[in-house]
N, C-alpha and C. Protein backbone atom coordinates (compact mmCIF):
# COMPACT_ATOMS: atom_id res chain seq x y z
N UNK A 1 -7.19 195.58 259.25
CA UNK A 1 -6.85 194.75 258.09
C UNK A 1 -5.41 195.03 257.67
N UNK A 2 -4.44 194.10 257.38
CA UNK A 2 -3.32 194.32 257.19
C UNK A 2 -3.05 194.81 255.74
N UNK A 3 -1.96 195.40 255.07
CA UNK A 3 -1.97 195.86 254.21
C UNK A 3 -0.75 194.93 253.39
N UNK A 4 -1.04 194.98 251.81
CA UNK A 4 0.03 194.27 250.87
C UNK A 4 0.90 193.90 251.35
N UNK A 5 1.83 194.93 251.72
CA UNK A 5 3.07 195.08 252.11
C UNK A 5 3.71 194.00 253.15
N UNK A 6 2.50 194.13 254.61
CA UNK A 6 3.01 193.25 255.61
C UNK A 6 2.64 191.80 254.96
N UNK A 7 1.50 191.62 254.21
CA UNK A 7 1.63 190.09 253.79
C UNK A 7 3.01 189.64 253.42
N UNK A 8 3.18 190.60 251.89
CA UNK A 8 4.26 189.84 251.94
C UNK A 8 5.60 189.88 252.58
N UNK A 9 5.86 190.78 253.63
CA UNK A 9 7.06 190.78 254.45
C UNK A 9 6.27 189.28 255.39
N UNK A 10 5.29 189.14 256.03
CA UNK A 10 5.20 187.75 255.79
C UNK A 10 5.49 186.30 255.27
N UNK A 11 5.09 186.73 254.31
CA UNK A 11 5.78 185.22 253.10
C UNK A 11 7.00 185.76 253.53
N UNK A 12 7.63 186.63 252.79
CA UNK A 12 9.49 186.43 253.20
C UNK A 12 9.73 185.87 253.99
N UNK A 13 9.26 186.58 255.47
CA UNK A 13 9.57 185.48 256.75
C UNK A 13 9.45 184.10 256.85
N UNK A 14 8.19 184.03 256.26
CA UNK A 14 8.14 182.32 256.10
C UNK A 14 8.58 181.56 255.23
N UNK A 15 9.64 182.37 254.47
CA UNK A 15 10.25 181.80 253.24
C UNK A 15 11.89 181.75 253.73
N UNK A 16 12.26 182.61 255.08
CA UNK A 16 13.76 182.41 255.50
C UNK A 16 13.35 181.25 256.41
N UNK A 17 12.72 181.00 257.32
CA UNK A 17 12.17 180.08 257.77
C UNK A 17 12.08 178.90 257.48
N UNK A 18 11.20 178.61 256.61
CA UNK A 18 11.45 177.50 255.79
C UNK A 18 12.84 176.94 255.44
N UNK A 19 13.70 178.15 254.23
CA UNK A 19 15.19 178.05 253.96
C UNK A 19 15.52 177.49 255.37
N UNK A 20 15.61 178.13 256.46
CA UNK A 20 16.43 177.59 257.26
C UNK A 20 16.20 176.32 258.05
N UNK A 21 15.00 175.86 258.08
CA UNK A 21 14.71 174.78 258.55
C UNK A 21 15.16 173.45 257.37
N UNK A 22 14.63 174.15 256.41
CA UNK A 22 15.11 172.88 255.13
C UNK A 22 16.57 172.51 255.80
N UNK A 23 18.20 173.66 255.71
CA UNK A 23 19.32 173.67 256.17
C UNK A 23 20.04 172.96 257.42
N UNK A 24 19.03 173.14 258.22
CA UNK A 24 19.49 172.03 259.46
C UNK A 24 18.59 170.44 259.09
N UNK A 25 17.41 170.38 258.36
CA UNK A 25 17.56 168.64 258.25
C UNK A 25 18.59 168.22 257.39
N UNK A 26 19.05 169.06 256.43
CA UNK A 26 20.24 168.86 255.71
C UNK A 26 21.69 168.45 256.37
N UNK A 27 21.49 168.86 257.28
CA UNK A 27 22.95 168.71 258.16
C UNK A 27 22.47 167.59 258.97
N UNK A 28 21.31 167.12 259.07
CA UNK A 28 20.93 165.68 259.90
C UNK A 28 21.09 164.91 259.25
N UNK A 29 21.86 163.76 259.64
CA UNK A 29 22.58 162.77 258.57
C UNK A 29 21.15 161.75 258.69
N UNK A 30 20.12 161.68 259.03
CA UNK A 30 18.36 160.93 258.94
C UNK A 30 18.22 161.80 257.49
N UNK A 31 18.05 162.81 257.15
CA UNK A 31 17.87 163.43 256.16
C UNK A 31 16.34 164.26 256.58
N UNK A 32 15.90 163.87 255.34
CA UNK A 32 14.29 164.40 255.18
C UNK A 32 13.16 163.27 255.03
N UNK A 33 12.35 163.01 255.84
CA UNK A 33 11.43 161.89 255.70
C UNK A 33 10.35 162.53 254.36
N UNK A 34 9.69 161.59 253.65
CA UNK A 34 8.88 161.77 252.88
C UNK A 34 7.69 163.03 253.24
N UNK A 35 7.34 162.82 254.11
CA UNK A 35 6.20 163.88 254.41
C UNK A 35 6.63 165.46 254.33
N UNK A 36 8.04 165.67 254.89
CA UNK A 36 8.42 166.56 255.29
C UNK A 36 9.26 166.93 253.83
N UNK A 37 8.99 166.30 252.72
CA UNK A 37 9.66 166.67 251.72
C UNK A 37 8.48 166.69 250.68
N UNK A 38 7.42 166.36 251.04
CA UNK A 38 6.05 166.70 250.40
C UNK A 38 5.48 167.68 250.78
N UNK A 39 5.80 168.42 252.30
CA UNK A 39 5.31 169.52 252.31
C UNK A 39 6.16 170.85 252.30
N UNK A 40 7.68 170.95 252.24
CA UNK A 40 8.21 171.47 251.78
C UNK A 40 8.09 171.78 250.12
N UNK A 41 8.27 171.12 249.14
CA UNK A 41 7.44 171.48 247.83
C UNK A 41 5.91 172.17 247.80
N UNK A 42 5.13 171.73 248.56
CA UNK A 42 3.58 172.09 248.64
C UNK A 42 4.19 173.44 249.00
N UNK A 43 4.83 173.94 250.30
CA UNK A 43 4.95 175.29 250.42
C UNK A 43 5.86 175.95 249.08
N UNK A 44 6.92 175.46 248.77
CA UNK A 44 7.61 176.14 247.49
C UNK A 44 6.34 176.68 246.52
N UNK A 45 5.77 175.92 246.45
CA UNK A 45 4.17 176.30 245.32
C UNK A 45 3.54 177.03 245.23
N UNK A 46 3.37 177.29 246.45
CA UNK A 46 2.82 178.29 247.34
C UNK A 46 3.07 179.60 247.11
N UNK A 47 4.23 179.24 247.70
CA UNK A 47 5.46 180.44 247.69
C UNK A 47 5.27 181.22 246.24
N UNK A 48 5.65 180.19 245.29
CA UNK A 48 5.71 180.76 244.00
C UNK A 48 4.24 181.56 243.65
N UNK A 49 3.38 180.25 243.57
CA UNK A 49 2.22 181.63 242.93
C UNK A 49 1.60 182.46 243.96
N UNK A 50 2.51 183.03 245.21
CA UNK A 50 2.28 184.23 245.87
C UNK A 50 3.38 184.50 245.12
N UNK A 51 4.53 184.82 244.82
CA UNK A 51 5.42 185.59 244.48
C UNK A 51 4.60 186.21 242.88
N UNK A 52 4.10 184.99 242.11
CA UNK A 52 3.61 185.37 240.88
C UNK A 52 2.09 186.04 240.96
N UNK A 53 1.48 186.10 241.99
CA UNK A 53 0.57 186.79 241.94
C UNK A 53 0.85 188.65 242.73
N UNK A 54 1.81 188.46 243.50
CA UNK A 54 2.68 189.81 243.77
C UNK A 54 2.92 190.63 242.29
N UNK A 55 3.44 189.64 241.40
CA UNK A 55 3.91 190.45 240.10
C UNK A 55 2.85 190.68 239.32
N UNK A 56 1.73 190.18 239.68
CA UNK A 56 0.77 190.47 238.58
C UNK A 56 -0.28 191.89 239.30
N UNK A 57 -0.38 192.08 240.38
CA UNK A 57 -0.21 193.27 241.15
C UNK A 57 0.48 194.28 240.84
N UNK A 58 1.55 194.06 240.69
CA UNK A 58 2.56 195.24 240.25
C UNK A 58 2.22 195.45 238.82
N UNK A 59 1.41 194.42 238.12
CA UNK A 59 1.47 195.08 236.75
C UNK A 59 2.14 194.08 235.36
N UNK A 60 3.38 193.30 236.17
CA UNK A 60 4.12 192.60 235.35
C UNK A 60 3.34 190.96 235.25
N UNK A 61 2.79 190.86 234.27
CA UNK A 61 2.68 189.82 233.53
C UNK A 61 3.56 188.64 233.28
N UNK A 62 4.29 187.54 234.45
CA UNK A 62 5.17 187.08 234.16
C UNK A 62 5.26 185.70 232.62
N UNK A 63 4.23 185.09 232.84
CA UNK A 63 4.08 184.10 231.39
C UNK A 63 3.95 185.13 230.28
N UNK A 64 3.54 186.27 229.89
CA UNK A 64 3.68 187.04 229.02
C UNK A 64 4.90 187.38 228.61
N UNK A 65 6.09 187.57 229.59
CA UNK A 65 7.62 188.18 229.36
C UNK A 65 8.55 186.90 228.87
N UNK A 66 7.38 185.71 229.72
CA UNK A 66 8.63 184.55 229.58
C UNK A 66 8.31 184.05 228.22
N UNK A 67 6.75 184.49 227.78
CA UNK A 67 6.82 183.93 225.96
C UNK A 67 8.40 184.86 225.21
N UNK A 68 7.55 186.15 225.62
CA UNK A 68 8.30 187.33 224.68
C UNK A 68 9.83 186.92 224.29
N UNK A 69 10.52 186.66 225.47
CA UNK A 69 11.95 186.15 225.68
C UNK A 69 12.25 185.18 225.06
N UNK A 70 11.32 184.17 225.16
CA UNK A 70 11.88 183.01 224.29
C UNK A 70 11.60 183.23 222.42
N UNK A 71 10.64 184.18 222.02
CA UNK A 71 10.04 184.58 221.03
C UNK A 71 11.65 185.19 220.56
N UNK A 72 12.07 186.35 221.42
CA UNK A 72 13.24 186.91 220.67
C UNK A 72 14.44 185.94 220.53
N UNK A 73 14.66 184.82 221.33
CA UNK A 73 15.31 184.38 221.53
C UNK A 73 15.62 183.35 220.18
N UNK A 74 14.48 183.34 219.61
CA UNK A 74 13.92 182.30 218.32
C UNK A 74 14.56 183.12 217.31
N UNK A 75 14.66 184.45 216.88
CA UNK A 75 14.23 185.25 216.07
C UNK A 75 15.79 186.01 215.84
């Protein structure tokens, strides 16, 4: 069974990956067809609530910090 760690050195990989594939249709003057720009977001999503469920692992509460911040920010 793999451990935390390699998952997410995983996602990273599949997150330079991604970056870099996004980068060369960018340089294709066709661009990005619809599909391929619907599933690029679907993975960003992804991405994110693995990154936000990484932090909630570690402990950090991210919608909790982002009230707090805007709370002081009021105040």
């Amino acid at each position: 069974m793999r451990g935390t760690g390699e998952s997410l050195d995983n996602t990273s990989l599949r997150l330079v990956v991604l970056w870099h594939r996004m980068l060369q249709v960018l340089e294709d003057p066709s661009g990005f067809s619809t599909a391929e720009l619907l599933g690029n977001a679907a993975m960003a999503i992804g991405a994110l609530v693995v990154i936000w469920g990484a932090l909630r692992l570690m402990g950090i509460n991210l919608l909790t910090e982002i009230q707090n911040a805007i709370e002081r920010s009021m105040h």
